[in-house]
Protein backbone atom coordinates (compact mmCIF):
# COMPACT_ATOMS: atom_id res chain seq x y z
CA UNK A 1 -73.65 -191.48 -151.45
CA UNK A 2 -74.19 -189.04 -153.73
CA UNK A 3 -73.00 -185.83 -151.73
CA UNK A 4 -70.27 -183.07 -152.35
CA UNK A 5 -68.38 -181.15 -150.53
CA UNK A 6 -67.06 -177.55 -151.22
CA UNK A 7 -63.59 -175.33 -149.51
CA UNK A 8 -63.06 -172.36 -150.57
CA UNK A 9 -60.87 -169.60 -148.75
CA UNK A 10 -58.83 -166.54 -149.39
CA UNK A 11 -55.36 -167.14 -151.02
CA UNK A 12 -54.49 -164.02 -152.36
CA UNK A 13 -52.40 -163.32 -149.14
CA UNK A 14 -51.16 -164.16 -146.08
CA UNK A 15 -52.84 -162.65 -142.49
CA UNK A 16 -51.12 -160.73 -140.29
CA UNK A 17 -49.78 -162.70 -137.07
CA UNK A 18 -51.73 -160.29 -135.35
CA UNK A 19 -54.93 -160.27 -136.76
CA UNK A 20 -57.20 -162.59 -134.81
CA UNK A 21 -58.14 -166.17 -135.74
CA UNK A 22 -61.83 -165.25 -135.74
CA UNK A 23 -61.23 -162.95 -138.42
CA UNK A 24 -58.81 -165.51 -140.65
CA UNK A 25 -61.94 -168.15 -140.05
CA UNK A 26 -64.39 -165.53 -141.45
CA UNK A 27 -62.29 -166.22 -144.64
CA UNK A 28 -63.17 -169.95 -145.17
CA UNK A 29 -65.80 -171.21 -146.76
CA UNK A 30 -66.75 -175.55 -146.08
CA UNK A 31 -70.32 -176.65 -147.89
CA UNK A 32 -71.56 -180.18 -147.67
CA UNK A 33 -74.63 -179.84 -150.51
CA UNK A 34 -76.66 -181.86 -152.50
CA UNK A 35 -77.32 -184.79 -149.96
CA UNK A 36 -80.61 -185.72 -151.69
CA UNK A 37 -79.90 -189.73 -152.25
CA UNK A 38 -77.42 -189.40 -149.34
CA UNK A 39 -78.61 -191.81 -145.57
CA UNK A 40 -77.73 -191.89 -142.35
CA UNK A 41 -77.12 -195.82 -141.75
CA UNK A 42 -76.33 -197.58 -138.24
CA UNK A 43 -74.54 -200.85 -138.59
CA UNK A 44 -77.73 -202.79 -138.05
CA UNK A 45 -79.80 -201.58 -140.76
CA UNK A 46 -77.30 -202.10 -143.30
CA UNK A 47 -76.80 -205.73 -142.07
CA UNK A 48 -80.43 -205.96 -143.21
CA UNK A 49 -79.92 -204.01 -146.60
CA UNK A 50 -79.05 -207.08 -149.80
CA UNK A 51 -76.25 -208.26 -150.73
CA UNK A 52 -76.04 -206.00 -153.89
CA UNK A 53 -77.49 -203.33 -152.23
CA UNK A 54 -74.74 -203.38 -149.12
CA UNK A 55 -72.14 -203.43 -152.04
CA UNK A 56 -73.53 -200.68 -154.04
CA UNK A 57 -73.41 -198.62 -150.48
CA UNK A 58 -69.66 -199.87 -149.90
CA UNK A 59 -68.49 -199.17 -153.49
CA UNK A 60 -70.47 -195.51 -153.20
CA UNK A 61 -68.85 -195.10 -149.45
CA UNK A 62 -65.40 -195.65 -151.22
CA UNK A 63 -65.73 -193.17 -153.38
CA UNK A 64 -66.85 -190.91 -150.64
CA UNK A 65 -64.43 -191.42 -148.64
CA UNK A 66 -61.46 -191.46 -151.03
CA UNK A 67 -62.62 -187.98 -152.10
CA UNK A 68 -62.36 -187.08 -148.76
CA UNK A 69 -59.07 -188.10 -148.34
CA UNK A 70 -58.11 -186.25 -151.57
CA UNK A 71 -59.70 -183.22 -149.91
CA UNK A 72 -57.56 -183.38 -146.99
CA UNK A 73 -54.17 -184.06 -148.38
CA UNK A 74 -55.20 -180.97 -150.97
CA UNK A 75 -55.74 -178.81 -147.80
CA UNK A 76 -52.82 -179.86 -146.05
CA UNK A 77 -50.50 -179.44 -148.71
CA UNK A 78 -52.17 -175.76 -149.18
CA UNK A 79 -51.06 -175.21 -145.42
CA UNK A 80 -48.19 -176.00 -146.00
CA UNK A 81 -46.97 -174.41 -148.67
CA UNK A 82 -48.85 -171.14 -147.27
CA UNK A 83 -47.49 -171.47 -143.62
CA UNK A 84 -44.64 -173.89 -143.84
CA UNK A 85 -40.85 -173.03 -142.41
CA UNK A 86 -38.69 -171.68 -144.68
CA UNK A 87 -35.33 -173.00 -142.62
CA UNK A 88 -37.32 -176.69 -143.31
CA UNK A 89 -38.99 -178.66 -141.44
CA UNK A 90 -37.55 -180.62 -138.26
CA UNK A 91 -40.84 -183.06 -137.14
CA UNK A 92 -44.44 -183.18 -138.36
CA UNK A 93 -47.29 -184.72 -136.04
CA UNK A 94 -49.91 -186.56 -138.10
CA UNK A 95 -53.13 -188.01 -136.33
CA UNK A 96 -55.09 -190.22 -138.16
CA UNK A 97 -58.91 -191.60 -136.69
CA UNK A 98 -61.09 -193.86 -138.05
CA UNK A 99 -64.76 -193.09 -138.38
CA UNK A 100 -65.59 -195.59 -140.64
CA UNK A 101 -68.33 -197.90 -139.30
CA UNK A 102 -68.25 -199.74 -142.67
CA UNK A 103 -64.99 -201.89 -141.89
């Protein structure tokens, strides 16, 4: 895939319940860069691609992907500990969607 992805936001200290979410948002910071060997693939041109080269995609995708994940559990664990109840917590609600056309 060959892509990165950047997050970056302010952590030095907590917003005001007040102060408007436009203004926490102005705080964040998301990059996707260097997409130079990165493709947009449908499902049909792939099923044309080789064998090696449809694994070589997969085993890239993976990667991809995983780091995504990674991303995500980092940021919700920063949330979390940022914004989480300090009597516990009683219920979480977790949705999960595939996007993945790979699989």
């Amino acid at each position: 895939v060959g892509s990165s992805v950047a997050l970056g936001f302010e952590a030095g200290g907590l917003p005001g319940r007040k102060v408007p979410e436009a203004q926490v948002r102005e705080q964040v910071r998301v990059n996707l860069f260097d997409w130079g060997r990165s493709e947009l693939n449908t499902p049909e041109s792939h099923a044309e691609l080789e064998e090696s080269e449809q694994q070589d995609r997969f085993t890239f995708w993976r990667y991809y992907v995983g780091g995504i994940d990674r991303l995500a559990w980092e940021a919700s664990r920063c949330y979390r500990h940022r914004f989480g109840s300090a009597n516990g917590w009683l219920k979480a609600d977790i949705v999960v969607y595939d996007f993945d056309s790979m699989t």
